[in-house]
PDB file of N, CA and C in Angstrom:
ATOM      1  N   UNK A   1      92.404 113.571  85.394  1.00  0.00           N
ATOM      2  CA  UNK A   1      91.541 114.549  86.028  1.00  0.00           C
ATOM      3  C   UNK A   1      90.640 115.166  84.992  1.00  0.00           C
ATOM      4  N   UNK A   2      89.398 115.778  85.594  1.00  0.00           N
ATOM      5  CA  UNK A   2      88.735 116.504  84.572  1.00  0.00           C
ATOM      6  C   UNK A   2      87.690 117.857  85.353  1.00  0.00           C
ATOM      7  N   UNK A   3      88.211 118.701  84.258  1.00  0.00           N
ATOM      8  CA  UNK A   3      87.860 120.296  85.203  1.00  0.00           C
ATOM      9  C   UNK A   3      86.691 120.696  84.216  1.00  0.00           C
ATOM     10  N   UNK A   4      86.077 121.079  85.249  1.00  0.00           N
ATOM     11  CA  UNK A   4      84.112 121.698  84.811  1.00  0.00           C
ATOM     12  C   UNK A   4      84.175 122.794  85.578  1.00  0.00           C
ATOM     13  N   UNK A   5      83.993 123.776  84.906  1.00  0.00           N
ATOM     14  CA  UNK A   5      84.795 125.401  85.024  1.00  0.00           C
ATOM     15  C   UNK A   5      85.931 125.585  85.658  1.00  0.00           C
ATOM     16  N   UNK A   6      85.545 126.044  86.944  1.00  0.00           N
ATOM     17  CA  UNK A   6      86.987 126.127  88.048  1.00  0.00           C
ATOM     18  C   UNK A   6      87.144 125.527  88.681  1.00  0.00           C
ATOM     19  N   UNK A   7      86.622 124.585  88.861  1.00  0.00           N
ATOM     20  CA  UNK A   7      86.336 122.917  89.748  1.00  0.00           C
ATOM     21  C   UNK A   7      87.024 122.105  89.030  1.00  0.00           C
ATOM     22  N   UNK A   8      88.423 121.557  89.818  1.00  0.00           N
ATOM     23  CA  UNK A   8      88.660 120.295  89.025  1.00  0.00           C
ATOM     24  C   UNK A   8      88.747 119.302  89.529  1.00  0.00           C
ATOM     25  N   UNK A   9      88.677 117.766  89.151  1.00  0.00           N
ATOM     26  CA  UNK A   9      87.666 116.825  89.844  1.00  0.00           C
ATOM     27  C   UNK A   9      88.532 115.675  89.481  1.00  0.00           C
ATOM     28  N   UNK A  10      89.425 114.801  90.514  1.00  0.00           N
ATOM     29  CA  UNK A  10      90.376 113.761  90.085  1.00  0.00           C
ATOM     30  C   UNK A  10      90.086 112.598  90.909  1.00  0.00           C
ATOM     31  N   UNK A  11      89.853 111.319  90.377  1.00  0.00           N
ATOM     32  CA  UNK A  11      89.571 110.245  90.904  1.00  0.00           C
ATOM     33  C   UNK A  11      91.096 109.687  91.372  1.00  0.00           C
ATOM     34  N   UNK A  12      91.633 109.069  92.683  1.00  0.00           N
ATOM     35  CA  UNK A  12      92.395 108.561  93.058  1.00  0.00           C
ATOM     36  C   UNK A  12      92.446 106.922  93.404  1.00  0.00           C
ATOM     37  N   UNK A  13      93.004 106.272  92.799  1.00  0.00           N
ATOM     38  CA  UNK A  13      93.025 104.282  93.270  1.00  0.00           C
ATOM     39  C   UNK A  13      94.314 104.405  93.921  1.00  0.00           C
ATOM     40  N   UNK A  14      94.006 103.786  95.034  1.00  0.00           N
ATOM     41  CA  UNK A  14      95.246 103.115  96.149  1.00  0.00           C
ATOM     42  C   UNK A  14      94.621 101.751  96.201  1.00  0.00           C
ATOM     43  N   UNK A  15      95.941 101.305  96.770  1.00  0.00           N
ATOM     44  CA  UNK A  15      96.167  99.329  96.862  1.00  0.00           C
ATOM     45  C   UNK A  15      97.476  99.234  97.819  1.00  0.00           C
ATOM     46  N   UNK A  16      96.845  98.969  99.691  1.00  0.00           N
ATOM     47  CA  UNK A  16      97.693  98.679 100.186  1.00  0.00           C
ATOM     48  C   UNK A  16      97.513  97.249 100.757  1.00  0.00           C
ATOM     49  N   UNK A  17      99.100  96.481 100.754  1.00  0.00           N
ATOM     50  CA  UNK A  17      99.302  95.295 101.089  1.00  0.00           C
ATOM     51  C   UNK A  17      99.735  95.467 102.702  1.00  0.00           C
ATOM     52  N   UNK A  18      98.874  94.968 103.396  1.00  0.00           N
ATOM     53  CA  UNK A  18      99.530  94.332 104.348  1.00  0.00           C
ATOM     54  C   UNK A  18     100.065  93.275 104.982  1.00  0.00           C
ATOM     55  N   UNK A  19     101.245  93.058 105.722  1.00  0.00           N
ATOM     56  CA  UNK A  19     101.770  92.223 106.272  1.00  0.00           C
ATOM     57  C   UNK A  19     102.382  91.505 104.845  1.00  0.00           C
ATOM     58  N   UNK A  20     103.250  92.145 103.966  1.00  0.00           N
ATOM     59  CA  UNK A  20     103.966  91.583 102.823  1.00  0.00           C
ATOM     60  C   UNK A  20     104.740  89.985 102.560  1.00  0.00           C
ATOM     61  N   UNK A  21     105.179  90.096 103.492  1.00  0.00           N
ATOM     62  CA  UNK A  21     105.480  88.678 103.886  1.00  0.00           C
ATOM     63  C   UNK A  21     105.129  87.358 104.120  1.00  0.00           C
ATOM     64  N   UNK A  22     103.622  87.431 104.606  1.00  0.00           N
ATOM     65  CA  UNK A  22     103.092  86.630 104.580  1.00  0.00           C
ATOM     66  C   UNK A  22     102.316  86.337 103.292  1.00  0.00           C
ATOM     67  N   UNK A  23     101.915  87.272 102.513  1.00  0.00           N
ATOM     68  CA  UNK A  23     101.747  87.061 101.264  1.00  0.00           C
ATOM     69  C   UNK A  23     102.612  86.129 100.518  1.00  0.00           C
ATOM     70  N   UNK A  24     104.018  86.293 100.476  1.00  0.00           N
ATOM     71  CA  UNK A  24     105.047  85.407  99.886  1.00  0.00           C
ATOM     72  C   UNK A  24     104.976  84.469 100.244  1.00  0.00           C
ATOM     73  N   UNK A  25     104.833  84.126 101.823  1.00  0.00           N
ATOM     74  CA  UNK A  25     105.325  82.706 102.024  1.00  0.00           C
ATOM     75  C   UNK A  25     104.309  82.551 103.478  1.00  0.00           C
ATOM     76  N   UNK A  26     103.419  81.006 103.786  1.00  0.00           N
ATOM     77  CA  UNK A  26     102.480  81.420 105.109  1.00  0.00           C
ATOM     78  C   UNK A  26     103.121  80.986 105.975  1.00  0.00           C
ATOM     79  N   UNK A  27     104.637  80.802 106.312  1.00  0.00           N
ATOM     80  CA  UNK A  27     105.495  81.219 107.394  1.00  0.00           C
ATOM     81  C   UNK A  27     105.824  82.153 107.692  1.00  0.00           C
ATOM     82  N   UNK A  28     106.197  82.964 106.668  1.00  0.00           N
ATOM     83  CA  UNK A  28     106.440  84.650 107.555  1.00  0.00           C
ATOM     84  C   UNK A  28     105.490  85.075 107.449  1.00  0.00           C
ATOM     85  N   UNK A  29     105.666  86.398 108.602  1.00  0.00           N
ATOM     86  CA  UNK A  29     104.865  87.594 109.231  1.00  0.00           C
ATOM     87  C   UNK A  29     104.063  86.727 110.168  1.00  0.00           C
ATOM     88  N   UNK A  30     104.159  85.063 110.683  1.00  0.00           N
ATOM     89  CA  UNK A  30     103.241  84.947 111.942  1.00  0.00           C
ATOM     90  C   UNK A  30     104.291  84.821 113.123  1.00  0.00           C
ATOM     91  N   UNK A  31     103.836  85.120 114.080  1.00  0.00           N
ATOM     92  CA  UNK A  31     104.775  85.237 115.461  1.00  0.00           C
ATOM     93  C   UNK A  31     104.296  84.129 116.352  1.00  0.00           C
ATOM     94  N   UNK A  32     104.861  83.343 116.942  1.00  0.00           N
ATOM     95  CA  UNK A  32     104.687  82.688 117.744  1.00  0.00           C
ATOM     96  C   UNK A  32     104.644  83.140 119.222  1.00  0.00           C
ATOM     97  N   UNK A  33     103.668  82.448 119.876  1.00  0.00           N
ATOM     98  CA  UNK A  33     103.286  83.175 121.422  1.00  0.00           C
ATOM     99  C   UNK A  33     103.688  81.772 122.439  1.00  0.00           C
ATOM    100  N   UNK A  34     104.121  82.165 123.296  1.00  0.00           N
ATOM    101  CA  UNK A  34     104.337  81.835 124.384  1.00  0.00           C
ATOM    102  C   UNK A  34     103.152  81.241 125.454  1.00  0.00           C
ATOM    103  N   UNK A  35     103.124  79.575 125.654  1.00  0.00           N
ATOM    104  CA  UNK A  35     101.668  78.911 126.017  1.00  0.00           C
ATOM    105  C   UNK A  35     101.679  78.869 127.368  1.00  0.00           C
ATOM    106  N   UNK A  36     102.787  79.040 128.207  1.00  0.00           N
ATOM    107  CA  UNK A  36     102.816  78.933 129.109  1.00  0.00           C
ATOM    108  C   UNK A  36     102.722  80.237 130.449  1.00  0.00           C
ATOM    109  N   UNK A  37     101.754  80.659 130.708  1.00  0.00           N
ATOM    110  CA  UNK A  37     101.526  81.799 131.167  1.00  0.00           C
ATOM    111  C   UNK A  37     102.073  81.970 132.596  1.00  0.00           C
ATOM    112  N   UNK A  38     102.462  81.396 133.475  1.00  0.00           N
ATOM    113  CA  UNK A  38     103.178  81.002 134.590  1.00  0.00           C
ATOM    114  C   UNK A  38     104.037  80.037 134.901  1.00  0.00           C
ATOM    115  N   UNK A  39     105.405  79.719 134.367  1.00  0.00           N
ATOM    116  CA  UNK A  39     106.595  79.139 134.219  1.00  0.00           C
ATOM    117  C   UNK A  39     107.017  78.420 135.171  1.00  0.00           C
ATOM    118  N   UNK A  40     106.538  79.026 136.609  1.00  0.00           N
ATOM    119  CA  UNK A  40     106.955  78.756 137.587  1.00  0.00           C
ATOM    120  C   UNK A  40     105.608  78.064 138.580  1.00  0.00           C
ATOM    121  N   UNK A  41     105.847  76.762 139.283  1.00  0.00           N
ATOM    122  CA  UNK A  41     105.054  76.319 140.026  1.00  0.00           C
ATOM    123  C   UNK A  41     105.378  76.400 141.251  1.00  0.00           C
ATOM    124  N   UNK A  42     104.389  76.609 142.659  1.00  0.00           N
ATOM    125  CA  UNK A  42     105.070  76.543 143.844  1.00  0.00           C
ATOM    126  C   UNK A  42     104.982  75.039 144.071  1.00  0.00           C
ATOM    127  N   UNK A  43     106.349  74.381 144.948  1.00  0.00           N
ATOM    128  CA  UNK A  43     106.169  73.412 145.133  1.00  0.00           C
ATOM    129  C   UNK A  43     106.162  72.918 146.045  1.00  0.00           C
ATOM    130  N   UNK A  44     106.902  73.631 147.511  1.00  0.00           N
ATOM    131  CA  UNK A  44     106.180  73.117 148.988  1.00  0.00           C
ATOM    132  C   UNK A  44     107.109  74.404 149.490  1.00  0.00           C
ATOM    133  N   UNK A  45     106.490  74.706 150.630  1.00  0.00           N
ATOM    134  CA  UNK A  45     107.549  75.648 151.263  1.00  0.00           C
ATOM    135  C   UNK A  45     108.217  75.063 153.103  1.00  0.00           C
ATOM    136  N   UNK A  46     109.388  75.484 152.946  1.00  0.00           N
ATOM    137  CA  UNK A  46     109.833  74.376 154.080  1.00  0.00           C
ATOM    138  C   UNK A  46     110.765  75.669 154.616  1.00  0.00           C
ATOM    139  N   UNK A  47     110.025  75.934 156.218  1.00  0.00           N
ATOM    140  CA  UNK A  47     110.196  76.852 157.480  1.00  0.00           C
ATOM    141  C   UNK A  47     110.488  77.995 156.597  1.00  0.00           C
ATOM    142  N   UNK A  48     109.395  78.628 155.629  1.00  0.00           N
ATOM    143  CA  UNK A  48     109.314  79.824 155.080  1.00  0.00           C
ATOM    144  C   UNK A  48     109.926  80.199 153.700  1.00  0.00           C
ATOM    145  N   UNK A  49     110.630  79.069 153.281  1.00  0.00           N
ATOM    146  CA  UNK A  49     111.560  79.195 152.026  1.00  0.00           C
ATOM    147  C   UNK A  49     110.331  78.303 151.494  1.00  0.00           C
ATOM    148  N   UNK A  50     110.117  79.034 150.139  1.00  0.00           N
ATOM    149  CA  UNK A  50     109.157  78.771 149.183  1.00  0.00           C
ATOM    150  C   UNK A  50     110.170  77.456 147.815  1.00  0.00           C
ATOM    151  N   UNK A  51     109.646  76.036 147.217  1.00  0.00           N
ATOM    152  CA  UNK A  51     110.786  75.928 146.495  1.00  0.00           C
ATOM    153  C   UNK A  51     109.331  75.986 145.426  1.00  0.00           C
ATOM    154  N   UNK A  52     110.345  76.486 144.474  1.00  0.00           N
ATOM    155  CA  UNK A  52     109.599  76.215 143.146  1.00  0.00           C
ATOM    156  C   UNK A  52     109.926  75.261 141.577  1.00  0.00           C
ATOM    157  N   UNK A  53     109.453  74.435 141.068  1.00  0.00           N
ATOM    158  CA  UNK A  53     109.326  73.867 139.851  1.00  0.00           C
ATOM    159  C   UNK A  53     109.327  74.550 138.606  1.00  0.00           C
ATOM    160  N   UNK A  54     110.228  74.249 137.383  1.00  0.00           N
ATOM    161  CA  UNK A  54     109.967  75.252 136.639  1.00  0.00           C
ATOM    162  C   UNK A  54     109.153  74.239 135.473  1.00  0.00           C
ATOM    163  N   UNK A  55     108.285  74.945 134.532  1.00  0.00           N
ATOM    164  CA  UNK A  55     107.820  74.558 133.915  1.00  0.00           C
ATOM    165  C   UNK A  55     108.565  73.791 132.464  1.00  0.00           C
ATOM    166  N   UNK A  56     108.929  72.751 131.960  1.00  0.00           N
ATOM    167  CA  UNK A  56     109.899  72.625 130.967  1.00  0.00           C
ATOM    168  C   UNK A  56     108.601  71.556 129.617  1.00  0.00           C
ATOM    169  N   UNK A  57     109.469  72.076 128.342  1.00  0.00           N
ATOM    170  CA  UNK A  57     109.223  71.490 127.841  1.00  0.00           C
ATOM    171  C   UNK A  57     108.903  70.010 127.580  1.00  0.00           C
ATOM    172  N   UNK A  58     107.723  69.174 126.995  1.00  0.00           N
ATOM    173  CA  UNK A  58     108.159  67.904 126.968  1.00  0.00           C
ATOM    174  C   UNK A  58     107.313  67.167 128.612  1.00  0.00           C
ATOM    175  N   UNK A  59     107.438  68.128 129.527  1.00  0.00           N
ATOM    176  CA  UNK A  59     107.053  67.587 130.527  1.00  0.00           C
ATOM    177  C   UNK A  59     105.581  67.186 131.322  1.00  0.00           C
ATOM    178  N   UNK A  60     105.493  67.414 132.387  1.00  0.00           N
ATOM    179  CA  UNK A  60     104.106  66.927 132.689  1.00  0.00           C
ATOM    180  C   UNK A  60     103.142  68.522 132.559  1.00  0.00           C
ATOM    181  N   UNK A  61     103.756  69.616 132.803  1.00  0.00           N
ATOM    182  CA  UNK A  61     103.521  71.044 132.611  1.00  0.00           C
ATOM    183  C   UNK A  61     102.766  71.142 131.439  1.00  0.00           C
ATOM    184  N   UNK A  62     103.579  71.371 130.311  1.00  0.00           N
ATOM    185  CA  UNK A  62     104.375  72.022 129.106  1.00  0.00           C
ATOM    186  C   UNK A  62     103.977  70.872 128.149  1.00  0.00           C
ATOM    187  N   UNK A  63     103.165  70.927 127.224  1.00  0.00           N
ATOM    188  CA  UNK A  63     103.037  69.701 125.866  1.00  0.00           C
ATOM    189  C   UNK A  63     103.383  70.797 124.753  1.00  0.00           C
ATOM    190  N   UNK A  64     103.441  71.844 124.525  1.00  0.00           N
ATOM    191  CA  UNK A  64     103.491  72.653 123.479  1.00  0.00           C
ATOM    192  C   UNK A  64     103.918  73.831 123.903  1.00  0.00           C
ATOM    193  N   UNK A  65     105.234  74.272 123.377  1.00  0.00           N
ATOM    194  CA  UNK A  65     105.874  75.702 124.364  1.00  0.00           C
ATOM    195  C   UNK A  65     105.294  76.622 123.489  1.00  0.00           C
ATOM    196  N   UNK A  66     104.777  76.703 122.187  1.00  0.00           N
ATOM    197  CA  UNK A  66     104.730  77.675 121.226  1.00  0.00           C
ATOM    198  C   UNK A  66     103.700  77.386 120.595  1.00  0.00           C
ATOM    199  N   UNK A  67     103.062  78.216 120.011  1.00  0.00           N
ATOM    200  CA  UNK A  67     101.622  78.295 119.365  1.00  0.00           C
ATOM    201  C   UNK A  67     101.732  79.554 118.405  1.00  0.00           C
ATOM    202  N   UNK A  68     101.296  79.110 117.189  1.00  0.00           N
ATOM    203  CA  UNK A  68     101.597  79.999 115.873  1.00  0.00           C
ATOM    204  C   UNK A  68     100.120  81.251 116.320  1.00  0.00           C
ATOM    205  N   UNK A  69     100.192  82.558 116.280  1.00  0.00           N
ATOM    206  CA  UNK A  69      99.422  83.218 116.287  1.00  0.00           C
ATOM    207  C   UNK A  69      99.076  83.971 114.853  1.00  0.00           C
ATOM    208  N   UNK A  70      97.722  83.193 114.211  1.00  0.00           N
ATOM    209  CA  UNK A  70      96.851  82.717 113.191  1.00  0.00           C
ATOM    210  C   UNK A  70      95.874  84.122 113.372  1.00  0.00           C
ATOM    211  N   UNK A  71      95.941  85.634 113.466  1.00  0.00           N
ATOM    212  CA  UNK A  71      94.776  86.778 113.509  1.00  0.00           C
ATOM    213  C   UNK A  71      95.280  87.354 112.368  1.00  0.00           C
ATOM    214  N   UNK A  72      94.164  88.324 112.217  1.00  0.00           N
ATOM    215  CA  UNK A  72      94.238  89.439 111.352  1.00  0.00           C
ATOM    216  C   UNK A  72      95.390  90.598 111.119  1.00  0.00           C
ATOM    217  N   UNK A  73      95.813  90.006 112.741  1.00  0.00           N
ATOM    218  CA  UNK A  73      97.217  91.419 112.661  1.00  0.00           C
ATOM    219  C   UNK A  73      98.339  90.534 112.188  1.00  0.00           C
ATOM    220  N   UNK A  74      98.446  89.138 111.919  1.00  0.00           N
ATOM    221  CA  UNK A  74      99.124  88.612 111.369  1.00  0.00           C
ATOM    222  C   UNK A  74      99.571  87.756 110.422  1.00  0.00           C
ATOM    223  N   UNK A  75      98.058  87.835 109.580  1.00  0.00           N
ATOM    224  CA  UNK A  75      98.017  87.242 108.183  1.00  0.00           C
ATOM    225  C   UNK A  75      98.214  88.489 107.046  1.00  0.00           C
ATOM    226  N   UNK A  76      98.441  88.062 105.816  1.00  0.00           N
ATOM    227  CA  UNK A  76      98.303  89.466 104.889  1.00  0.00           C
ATOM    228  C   UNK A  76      96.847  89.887 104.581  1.00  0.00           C
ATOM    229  N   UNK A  77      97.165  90.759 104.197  1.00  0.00           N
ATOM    230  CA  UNK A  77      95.628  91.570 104.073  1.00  0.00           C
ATOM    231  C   UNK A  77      95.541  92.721 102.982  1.00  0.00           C
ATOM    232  N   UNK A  78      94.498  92.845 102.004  1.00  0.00           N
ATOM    233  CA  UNK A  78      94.760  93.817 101.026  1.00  0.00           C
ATOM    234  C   UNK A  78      93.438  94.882 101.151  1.00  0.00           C
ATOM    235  N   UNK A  79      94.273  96.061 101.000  1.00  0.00           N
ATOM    236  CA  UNK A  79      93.265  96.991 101.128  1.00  0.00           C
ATOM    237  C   UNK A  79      93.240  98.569  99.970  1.00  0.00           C
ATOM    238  N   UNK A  80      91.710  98.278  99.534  1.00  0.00           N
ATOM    239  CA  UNK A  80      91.160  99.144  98.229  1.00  0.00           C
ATOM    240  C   UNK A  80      91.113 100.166  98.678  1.00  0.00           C
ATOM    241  N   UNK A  81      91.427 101.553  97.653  1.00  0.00           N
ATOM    242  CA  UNK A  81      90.725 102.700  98.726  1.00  0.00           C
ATOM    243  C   UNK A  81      90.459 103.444  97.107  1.00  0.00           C
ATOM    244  N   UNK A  82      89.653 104.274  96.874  1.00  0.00           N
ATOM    245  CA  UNK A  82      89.719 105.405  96.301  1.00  0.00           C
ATOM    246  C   UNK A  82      89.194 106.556  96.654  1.00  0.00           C
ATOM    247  N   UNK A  83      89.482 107.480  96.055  1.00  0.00           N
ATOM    248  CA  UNK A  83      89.315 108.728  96.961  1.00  0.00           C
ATOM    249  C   UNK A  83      88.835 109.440  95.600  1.00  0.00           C
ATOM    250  N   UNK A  84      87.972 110.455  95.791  1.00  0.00           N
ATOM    251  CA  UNK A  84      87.462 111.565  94.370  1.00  0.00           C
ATOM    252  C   UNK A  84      87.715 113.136  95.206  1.00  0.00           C
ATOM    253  N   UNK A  85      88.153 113.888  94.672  1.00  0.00           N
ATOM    254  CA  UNK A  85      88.538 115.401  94.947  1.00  0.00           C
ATOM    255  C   UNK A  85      87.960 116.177  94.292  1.00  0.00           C
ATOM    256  N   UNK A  86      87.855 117.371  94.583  1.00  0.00           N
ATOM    257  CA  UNK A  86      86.804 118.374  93.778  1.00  0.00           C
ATOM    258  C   UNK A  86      87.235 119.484  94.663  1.00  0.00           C
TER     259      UNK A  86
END
């Protein structure tokens, strides 16, 4: 710090990491999402009873149950700051 009369005047450095984990390693800190947004298919309805199909992996539905979610809220990220006081 440095004071010029009764004013004293201190420069501050911050350094925050986000999402730490993924920094270490680019498997952690991403979450995988869920591709299939309706699981369930209707598949005929017989005298009012609805039947339904479920969506499965592997199948004619479903080629990929999971999808790595690749954003900003889930990669690491570094952030500068300084601050001056007076």
């Amino acid at each position: 710090y440095m004071r010029t009369g009764n004013t004293k005047h201190t420069l501050q450095f911050s350094l925050d990491v986000i999402n730490l984990p993924n920094l270490i390693s680019r498997n952690w800190g991403i979450r995988d999402l869920y591709t299939v947004n309706n699981p369930l298919t209707l598949k005929k309805v017989i005298s009012g009873t609805p039947t339904y199909t479920l969506a499965e992996y592997g199948g004619d539905l479903v080629t990929q149950p999971f999808v790595k979610s690749v954003s900003p809220g889930t990669t690491w990220g570094m952030q500068l700051g300084l601050r001056y006081i007076f």
